[in-house]
PDB file of N, CA and C in Angstrom:
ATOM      1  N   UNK A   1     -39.268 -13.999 -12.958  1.00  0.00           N
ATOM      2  CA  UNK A   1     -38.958 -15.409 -12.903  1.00  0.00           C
ATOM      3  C   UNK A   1     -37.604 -15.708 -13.541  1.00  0.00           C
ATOM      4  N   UNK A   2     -37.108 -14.797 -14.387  1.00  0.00           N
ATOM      5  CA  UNK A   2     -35.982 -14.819 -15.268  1.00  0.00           C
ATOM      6  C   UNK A   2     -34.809 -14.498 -14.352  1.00  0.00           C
ATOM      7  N   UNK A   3     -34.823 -13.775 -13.596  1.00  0.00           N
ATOM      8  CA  UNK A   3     -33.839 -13.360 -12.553  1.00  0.00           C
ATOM      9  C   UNK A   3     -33.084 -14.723 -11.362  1.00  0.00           C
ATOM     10  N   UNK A   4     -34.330 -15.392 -11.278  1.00  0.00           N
ATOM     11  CA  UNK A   4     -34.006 -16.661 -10.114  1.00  0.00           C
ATOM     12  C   UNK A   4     -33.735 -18.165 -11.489  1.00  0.00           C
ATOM     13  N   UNK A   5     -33.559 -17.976 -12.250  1.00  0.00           N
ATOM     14  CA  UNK A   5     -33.456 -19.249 -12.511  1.00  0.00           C
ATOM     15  C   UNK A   5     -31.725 -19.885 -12.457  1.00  0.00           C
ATOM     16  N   UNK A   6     -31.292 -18.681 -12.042  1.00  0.00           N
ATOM     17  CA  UNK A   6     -29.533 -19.235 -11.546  1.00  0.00           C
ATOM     18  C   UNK A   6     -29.547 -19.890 -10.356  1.00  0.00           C
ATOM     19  N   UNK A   7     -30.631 -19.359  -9.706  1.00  0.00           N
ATOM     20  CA  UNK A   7     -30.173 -19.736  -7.964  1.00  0.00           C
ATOM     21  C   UNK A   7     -30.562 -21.152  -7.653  1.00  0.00           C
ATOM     22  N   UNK A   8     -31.366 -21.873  -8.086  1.00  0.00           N
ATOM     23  CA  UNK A   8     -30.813 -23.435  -7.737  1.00  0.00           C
ATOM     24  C   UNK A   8     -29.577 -24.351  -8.366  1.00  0.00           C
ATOM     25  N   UNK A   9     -29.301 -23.672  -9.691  1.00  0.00           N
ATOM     26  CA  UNK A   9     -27.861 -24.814  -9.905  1.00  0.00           C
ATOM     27  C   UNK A   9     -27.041 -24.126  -8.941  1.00  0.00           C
ATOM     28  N   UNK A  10     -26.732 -22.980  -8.754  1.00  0.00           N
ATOM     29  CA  UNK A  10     -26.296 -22.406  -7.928  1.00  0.00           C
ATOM     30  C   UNK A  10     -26.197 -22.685  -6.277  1.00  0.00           C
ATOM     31  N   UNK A  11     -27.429 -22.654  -5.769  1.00  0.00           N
ATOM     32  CA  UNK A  11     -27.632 -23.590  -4.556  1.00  0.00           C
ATOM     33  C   UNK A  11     -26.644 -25.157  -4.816  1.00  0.00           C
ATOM     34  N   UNK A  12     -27.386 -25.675  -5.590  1.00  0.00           N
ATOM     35  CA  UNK A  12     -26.685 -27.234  -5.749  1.00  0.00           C
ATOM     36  C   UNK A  12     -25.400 -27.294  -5.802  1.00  0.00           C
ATOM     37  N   UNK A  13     -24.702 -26.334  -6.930  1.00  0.00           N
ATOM     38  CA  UNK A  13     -23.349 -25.978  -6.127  1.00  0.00           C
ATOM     39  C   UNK A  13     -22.635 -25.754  -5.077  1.00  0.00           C
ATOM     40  N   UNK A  14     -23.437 -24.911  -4.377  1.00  0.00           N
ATOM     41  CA  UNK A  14     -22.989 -24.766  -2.910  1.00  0.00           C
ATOM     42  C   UNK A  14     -23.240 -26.129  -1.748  1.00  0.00           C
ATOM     43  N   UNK A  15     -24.112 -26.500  -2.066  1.00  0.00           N
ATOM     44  CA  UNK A  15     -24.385 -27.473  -1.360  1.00  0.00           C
ATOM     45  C   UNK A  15     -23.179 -28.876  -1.588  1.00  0.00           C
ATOM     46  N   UNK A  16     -22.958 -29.022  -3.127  1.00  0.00           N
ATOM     47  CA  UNK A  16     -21.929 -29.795  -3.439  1.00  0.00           C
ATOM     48  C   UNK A  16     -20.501 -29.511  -2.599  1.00  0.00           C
ATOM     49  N   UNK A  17     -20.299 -28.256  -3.226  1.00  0.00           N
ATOM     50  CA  UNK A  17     -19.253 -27.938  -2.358  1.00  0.00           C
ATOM     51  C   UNK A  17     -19.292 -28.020  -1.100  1.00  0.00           C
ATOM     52  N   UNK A  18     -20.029 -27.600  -0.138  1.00  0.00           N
ATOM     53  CA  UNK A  18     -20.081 -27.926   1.036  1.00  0.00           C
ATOM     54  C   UNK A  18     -19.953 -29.222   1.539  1.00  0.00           C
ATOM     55  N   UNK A  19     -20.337 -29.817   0.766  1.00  0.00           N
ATOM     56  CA  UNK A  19     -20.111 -31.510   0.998  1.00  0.00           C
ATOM     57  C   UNK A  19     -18.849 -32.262   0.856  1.00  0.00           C
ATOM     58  N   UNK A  20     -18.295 -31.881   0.352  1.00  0.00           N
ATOM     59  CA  UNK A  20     -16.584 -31.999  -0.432  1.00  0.00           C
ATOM     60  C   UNK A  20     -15.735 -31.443   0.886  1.00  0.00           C
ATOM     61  N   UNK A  21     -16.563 -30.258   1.058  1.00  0.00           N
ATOM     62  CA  UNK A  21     -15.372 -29.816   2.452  1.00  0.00           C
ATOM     63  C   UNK A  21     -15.451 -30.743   3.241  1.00  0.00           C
ATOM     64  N   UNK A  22     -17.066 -31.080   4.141  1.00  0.00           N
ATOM     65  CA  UNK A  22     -16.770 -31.981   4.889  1.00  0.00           C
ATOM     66  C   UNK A  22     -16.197 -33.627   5.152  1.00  0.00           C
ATOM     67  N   UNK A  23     -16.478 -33.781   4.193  1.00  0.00           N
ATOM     68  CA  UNK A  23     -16.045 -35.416   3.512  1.00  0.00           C
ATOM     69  C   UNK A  23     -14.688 -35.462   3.222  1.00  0.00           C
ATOM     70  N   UNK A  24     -13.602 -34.489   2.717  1.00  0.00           N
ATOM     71  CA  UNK A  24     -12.095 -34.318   2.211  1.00  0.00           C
ATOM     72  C   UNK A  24     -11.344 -34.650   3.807  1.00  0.00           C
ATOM     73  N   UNK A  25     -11.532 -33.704   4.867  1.00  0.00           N
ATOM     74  CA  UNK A  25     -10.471 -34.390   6.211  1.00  0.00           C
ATOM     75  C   UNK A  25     -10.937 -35.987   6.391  1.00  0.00           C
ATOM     76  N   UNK A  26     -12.239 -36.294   6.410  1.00  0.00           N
ATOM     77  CA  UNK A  26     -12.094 -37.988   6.551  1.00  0.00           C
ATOM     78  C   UNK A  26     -11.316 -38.657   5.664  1.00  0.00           C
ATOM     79  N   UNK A  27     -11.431 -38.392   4.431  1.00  0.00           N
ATOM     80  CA  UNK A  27     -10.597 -39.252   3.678  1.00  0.00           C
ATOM     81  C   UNK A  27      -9.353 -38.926   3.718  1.00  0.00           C
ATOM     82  N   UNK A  28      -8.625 -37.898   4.189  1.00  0.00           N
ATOM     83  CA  UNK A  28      -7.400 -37.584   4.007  1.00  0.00           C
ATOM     84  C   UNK A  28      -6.953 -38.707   5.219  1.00  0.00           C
ATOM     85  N   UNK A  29      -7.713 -38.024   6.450  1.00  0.00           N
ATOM     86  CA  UNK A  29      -7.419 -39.213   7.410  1.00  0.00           C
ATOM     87  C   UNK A  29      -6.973 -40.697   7.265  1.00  0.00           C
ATOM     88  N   UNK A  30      -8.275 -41.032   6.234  1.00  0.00           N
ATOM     89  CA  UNK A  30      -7.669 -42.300   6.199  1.00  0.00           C
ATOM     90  C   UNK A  30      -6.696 -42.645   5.614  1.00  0.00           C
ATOM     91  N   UNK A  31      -6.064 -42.251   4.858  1.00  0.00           N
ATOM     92  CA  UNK A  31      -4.739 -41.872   3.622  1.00  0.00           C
ATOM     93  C   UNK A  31      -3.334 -42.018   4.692  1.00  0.00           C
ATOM     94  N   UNK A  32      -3.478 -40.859   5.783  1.00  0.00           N
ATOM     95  CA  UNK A  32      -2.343 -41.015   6.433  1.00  0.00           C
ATOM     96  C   UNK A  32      -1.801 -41.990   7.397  1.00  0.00           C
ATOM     97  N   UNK A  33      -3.019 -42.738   8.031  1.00  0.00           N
ATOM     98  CA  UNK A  33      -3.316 -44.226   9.006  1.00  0.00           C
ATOM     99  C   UNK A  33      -2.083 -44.782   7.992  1.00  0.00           C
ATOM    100  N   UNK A  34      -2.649 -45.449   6.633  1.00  0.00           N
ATOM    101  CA  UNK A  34      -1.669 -46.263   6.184  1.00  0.00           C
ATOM    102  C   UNK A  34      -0.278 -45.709   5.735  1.00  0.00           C
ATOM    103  N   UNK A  35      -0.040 -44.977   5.900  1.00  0.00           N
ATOM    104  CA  UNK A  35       1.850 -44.589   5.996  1.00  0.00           C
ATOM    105  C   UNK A  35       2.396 -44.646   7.221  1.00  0.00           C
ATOM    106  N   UNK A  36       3.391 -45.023   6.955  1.00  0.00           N
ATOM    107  CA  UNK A  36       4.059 -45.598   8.098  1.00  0.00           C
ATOM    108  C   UNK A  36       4.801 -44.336   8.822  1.00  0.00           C
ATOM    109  N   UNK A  37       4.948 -44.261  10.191  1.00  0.00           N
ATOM    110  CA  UNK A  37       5.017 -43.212  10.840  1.00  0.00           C
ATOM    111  C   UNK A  37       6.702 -42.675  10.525  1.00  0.00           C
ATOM    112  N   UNK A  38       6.898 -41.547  10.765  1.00  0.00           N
ATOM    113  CA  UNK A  38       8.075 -41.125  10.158  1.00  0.00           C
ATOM    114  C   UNK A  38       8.812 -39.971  11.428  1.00  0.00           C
ATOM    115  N   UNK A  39       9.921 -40.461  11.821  1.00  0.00           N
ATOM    116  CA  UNK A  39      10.306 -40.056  13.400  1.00  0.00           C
ATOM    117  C   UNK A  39      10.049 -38.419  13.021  1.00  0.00           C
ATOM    118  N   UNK A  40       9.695 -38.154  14.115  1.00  0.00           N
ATOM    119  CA  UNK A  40       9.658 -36.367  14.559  1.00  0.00           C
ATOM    120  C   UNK A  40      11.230 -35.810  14.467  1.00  0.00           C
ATOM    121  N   UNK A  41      11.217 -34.241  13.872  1.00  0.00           N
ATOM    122  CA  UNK A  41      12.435 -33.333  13.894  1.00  0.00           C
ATOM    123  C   UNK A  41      12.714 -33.842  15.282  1.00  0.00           C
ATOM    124  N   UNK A  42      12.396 -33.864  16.698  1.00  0.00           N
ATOM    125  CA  UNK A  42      13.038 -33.525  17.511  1.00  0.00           C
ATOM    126  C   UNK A  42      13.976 -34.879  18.090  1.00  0.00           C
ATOM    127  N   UNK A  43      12.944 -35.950  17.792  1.00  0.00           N
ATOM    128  CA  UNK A  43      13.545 -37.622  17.690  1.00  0.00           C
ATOM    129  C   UNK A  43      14.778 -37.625  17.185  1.00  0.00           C
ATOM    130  N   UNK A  44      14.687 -37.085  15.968  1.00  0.00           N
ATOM    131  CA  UNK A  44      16.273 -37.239  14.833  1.00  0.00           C
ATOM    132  C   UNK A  44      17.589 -36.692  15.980  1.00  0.00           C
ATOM    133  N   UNK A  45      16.836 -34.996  16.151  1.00  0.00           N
ATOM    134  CA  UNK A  45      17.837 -34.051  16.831  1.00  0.00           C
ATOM    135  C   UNK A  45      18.506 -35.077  17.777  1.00  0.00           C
ATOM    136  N   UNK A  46      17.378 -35.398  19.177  1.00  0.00           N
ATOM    137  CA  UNK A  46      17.908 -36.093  20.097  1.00  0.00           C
ATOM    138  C   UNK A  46      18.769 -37.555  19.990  1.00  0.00           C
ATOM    139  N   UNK A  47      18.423 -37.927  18.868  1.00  0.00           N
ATOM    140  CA  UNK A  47      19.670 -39.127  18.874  1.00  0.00           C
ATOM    141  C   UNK A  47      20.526 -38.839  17.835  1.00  0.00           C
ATOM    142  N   UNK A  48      20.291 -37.403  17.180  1.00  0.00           N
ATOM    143  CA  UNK A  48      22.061 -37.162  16.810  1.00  0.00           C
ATOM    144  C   UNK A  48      23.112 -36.190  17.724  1.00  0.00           C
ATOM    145  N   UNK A  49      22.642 -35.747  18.484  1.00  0.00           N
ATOM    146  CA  UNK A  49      23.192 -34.875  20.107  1.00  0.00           C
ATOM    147  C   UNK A  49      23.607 -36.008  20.802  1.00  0.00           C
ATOM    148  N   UNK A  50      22.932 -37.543  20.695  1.00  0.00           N
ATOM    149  CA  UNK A  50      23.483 -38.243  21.855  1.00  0.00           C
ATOM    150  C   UNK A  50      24.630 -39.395  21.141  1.00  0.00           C
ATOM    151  N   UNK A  51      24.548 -39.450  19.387  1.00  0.00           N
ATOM    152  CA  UNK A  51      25.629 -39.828  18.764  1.00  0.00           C
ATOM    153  C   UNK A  51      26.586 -39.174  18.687  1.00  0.00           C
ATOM    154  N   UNK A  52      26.970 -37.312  19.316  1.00  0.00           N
ATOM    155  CA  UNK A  52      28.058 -36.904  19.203  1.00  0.00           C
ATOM    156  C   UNK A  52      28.785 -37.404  20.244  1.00  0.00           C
ATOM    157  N   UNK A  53      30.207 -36.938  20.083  1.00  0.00           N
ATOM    158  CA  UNK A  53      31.429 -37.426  21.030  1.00  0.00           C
ATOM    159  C   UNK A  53      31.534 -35.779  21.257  1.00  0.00           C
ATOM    160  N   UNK A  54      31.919 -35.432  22.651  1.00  0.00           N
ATOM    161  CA  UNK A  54      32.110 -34.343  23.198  1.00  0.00           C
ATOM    162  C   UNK A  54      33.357 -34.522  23.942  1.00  0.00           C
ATOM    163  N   UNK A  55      34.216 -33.321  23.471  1.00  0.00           N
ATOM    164  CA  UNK A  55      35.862 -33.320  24.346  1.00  0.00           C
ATOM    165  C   UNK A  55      35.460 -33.316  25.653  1.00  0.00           C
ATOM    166  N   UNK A  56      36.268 -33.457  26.627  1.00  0.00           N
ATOM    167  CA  UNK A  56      36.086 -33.503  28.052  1.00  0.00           C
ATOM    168  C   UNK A  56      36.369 -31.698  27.861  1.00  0.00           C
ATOM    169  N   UNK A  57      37.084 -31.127  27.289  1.00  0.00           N
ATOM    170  CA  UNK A  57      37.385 -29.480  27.777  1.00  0.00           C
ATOM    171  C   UNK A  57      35.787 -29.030  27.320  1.00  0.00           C
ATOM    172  N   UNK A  58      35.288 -28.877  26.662  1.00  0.00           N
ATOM    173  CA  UNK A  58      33.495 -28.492  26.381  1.00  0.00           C
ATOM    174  C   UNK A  58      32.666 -29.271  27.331  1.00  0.00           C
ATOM    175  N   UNK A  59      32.862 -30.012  28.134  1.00  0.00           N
ATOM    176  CA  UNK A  59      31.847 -30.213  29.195  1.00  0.00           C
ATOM    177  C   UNK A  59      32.844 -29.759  30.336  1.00  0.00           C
ATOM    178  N   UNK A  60      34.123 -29.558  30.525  1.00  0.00           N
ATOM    179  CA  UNK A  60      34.267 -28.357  31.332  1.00  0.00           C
ATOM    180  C   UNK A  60      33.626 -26.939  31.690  1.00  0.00           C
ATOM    181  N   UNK A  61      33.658 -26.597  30.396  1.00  0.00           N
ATOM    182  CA  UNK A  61      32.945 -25.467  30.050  1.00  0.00           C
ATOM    183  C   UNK A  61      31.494 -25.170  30.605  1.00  0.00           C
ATOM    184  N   UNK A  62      30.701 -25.913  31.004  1.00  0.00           N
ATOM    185  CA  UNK A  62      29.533 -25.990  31.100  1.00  0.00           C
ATOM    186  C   UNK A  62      28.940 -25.021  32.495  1.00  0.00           C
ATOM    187  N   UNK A  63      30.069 -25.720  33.232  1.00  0.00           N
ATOM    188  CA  UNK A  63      29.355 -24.791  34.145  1.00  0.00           C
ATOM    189  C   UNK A  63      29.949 -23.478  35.036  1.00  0.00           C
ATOM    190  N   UNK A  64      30.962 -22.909  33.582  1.00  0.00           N
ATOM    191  CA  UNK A  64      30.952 -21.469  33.855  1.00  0.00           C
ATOM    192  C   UNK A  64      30.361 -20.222  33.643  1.00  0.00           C
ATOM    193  N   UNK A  65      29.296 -20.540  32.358  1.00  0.00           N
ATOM    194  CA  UNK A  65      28.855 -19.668  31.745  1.00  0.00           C
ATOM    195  C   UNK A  65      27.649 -19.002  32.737  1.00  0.00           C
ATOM    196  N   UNK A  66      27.089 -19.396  33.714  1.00  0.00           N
ATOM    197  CA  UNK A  66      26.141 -18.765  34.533  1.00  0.00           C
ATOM    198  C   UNK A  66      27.021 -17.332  34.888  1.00  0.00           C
ATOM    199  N   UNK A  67      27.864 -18.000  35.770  1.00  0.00           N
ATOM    200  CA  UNK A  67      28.787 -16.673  37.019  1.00  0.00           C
ATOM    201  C   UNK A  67      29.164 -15.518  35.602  1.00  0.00           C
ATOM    202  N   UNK A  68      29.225 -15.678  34.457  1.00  0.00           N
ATOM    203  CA  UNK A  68      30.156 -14.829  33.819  1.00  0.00           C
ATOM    204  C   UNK A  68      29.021 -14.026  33.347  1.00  0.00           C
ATOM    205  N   UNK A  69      27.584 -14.390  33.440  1.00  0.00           N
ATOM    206  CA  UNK A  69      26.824 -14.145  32.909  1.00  0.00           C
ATOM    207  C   UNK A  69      26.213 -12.574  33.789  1.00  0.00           C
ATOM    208  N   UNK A  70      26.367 -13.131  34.816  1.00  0.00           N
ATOM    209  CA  UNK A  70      26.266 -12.566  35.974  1.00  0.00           C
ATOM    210  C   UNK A  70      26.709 -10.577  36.335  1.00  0.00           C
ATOM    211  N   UNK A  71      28.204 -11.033  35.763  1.00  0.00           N
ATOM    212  CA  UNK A  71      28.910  -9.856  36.000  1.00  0.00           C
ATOM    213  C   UNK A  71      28.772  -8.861  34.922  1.00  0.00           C
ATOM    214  N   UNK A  72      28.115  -9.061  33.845  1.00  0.00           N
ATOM    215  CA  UNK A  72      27.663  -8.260  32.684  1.00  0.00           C
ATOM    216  C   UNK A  72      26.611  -7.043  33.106  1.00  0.00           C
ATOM    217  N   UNK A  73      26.658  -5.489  33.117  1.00  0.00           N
ATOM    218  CA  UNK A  73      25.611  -4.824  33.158  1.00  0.00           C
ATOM    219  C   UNK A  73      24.242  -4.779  32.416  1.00  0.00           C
ATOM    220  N   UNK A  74      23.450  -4.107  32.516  1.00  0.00           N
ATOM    221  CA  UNK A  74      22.186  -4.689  31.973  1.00  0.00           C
ATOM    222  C   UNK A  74      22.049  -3.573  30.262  1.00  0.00           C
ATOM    223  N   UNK A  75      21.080  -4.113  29.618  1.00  0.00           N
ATOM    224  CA  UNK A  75      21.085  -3.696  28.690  1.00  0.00           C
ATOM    225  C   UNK A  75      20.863  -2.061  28.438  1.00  0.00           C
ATOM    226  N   UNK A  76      20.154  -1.185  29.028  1.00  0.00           N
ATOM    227  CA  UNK A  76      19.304  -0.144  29.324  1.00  0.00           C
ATOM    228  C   UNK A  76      20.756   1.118  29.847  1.00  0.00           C
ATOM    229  N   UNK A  77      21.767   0.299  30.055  1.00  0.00           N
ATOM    230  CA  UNK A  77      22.729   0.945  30.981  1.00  0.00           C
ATOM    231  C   UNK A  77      24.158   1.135  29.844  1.00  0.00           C
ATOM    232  N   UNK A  78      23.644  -0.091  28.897  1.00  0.00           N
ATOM    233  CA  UNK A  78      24.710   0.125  27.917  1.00  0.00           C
ATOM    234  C   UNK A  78      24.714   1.232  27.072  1.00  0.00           C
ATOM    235  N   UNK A  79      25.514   1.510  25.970  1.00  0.00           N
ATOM    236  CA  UNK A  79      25.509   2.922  25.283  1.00  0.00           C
ATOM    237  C   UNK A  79      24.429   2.442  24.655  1.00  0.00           C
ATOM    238  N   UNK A  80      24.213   1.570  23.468  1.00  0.00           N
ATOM    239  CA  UNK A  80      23.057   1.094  22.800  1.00  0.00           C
ATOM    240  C   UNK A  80      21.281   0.845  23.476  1.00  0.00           C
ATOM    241  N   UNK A  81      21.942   0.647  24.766  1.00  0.00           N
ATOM    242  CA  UNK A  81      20.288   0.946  25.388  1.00  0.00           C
ATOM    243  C   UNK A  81      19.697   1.939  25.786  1.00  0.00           C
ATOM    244  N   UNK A  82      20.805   2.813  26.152  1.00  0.00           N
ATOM    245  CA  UNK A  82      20.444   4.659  26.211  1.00  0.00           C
ATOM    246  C   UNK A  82      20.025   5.040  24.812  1.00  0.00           C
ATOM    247  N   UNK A  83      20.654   4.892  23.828  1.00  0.00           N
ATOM    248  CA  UNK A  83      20.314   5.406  22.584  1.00  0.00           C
ATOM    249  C   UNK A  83      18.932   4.558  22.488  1.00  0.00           C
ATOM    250  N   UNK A  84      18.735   3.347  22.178  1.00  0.00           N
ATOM    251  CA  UNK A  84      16.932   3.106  22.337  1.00  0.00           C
ATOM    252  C   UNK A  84      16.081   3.832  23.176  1.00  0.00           C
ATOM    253  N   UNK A  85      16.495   3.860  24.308  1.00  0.00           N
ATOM    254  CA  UNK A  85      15.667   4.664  25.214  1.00  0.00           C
ATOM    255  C   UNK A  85      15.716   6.341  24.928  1.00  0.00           C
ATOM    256  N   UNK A  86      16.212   7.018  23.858  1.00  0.00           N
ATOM    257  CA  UNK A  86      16.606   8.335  23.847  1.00  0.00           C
ATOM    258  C   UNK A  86      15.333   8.178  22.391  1.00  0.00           C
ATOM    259  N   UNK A  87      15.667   7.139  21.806  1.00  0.00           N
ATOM    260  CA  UNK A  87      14.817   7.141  20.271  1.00  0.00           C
ATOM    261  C   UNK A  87      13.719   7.148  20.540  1.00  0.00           C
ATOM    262  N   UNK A  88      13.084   6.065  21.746  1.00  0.00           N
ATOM    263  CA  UNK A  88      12.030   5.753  21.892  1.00  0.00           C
ATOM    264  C   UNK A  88      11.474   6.789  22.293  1.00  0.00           C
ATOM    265  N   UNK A  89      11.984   7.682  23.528  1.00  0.00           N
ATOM    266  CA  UNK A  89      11.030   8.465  24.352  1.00  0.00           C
ATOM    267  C   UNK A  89      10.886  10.023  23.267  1.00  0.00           C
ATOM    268  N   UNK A  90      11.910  10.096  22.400  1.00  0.00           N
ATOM    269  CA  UNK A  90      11.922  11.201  21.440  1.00  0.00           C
ATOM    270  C   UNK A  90      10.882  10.944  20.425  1.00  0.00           C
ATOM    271  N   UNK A  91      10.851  10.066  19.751  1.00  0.00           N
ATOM    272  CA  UNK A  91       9.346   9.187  18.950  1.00  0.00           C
ATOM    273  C   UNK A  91       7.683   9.354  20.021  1.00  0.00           C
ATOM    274  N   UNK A  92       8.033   9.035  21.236  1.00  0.00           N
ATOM    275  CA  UNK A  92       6.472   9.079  21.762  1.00  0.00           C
ATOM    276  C   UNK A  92       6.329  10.616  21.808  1.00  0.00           C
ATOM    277  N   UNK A  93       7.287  11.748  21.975  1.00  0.00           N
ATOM    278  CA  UNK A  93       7.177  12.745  22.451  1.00  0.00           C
ATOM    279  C   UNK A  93       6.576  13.594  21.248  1.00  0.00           C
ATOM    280  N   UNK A  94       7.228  13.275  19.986  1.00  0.00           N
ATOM    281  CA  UNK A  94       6.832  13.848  18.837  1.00  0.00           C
ATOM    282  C   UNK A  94       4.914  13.169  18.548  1.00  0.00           C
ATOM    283  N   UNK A  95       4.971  12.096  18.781  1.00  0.00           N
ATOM    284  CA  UNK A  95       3.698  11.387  18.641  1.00  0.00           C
ATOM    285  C   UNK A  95       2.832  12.275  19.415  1.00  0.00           C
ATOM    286  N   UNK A  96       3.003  12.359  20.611  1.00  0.00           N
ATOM    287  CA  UNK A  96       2.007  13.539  21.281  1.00  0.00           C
ATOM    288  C   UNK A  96       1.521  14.871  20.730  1.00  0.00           C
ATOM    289  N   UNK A  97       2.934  15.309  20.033  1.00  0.00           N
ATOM    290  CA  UNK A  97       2.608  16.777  20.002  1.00  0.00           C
ATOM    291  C   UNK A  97       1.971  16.674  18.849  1.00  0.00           C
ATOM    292  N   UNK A  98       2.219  15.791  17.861  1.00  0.00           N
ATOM    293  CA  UNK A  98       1.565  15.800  16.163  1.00  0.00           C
ATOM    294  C   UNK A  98       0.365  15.385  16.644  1.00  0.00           C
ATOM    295  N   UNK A  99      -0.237  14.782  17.647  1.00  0.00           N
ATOM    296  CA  UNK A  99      -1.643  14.369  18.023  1.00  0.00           C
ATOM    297  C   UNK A  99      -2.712  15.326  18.393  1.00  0.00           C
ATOM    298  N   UNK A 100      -1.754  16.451  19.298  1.00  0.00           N
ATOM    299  CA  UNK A 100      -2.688  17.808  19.980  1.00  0.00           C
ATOM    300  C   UNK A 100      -2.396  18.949  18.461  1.00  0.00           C
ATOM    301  N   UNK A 101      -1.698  18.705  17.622  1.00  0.00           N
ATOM    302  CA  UNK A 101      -1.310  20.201  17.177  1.00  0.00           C
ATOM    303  C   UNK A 101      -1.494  19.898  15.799  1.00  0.00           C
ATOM    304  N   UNK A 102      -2.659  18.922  15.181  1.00  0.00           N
ATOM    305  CA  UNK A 102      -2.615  18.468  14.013  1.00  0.00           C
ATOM    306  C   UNK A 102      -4.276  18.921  13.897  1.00  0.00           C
ATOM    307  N   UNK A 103      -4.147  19.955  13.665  1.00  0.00           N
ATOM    308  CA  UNK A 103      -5.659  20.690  13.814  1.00  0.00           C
ATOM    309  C   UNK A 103      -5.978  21.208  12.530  1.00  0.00           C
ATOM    310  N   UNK A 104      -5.415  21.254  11.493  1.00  0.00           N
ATOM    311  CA  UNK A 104      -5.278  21.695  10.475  1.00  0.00           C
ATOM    312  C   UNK A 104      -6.671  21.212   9.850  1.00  0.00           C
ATOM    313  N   UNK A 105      -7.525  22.481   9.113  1.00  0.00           N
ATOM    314  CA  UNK A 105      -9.171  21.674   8.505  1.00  0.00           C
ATOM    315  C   UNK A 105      -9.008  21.319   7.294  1.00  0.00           C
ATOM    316  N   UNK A 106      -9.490  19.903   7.017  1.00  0.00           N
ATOM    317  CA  UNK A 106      -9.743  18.981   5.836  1.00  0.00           C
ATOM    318  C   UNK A 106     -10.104  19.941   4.707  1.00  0.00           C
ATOM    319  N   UNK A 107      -9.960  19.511   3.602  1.00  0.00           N
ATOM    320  CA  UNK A 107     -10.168  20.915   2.854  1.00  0.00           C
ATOM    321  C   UNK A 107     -10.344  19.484   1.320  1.00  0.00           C
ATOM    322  N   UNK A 108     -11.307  18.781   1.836  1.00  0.00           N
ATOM    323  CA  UNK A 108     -11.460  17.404   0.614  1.00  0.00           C
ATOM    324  C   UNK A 108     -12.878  17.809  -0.369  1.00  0.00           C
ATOM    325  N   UNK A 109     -13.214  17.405  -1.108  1.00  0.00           N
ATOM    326  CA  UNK A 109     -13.749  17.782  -2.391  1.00  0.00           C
ATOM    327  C   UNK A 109     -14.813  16.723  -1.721  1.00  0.00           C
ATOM    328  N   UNK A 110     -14.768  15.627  -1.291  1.00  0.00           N
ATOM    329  CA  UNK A 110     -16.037  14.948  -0.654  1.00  0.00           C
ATOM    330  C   UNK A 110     -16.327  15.191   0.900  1.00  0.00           C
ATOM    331  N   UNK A 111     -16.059  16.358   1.534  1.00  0.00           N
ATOM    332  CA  UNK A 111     -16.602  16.532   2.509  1.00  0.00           C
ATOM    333  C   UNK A 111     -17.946  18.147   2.619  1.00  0.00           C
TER     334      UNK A 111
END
């Protein structure tokens, strides 16, 4: 009988607590209703992009950058993408062989 006499304040605790969780988002809720709404990051962004003044030569600009984009080779073809692709396939290759050739017997004090 000495063993259980923790487990109802204990219970009642839990139960308290449990109650606190659910009851804390309502009231927070109501907390934020009365503050007054406060514009979104992207609100601000968009009407300080449309308060800038832009040179006429930067909206020149605008619509060359596709075609130039164009004539660039691809990544895989560059020196830096051969070398990824040389790292990568040298990494899976070693991964294989340490996978088949890692046969070596456990030699642990708990087996």
């Amino acid at each position: 009988m000495r063993r259980t006499a923790w487990a109802r304040p204990l219970a009642g605790a839990l139960v308290l607590l449990l109650g606190l969780t659910l009851v804390a988002p309502a009231v927070a809720a109501s907390q934020k209703q009365a503050a007054p709404a406060k514009p979104t990051l992207a609100a601000s962004a968009r009407a300080q992009v449309a308060a800038m003044k832009v040179p006429p030569a930067a909206r020149a600009q605008v619509g060359a950058s596709p075609s130039a984009a164009k004539s660039e080779k691809g990544f895989f073809k560059s020196p830096a993408g051969v070398a990824a692709l040389v790292l990568m396939t040298a990494g899976t290759g070693y991964m294989v062989y340490s996978a088949f050739h890692d046969n070596d017997p456990v030699h642990s004090p708990f087996r």
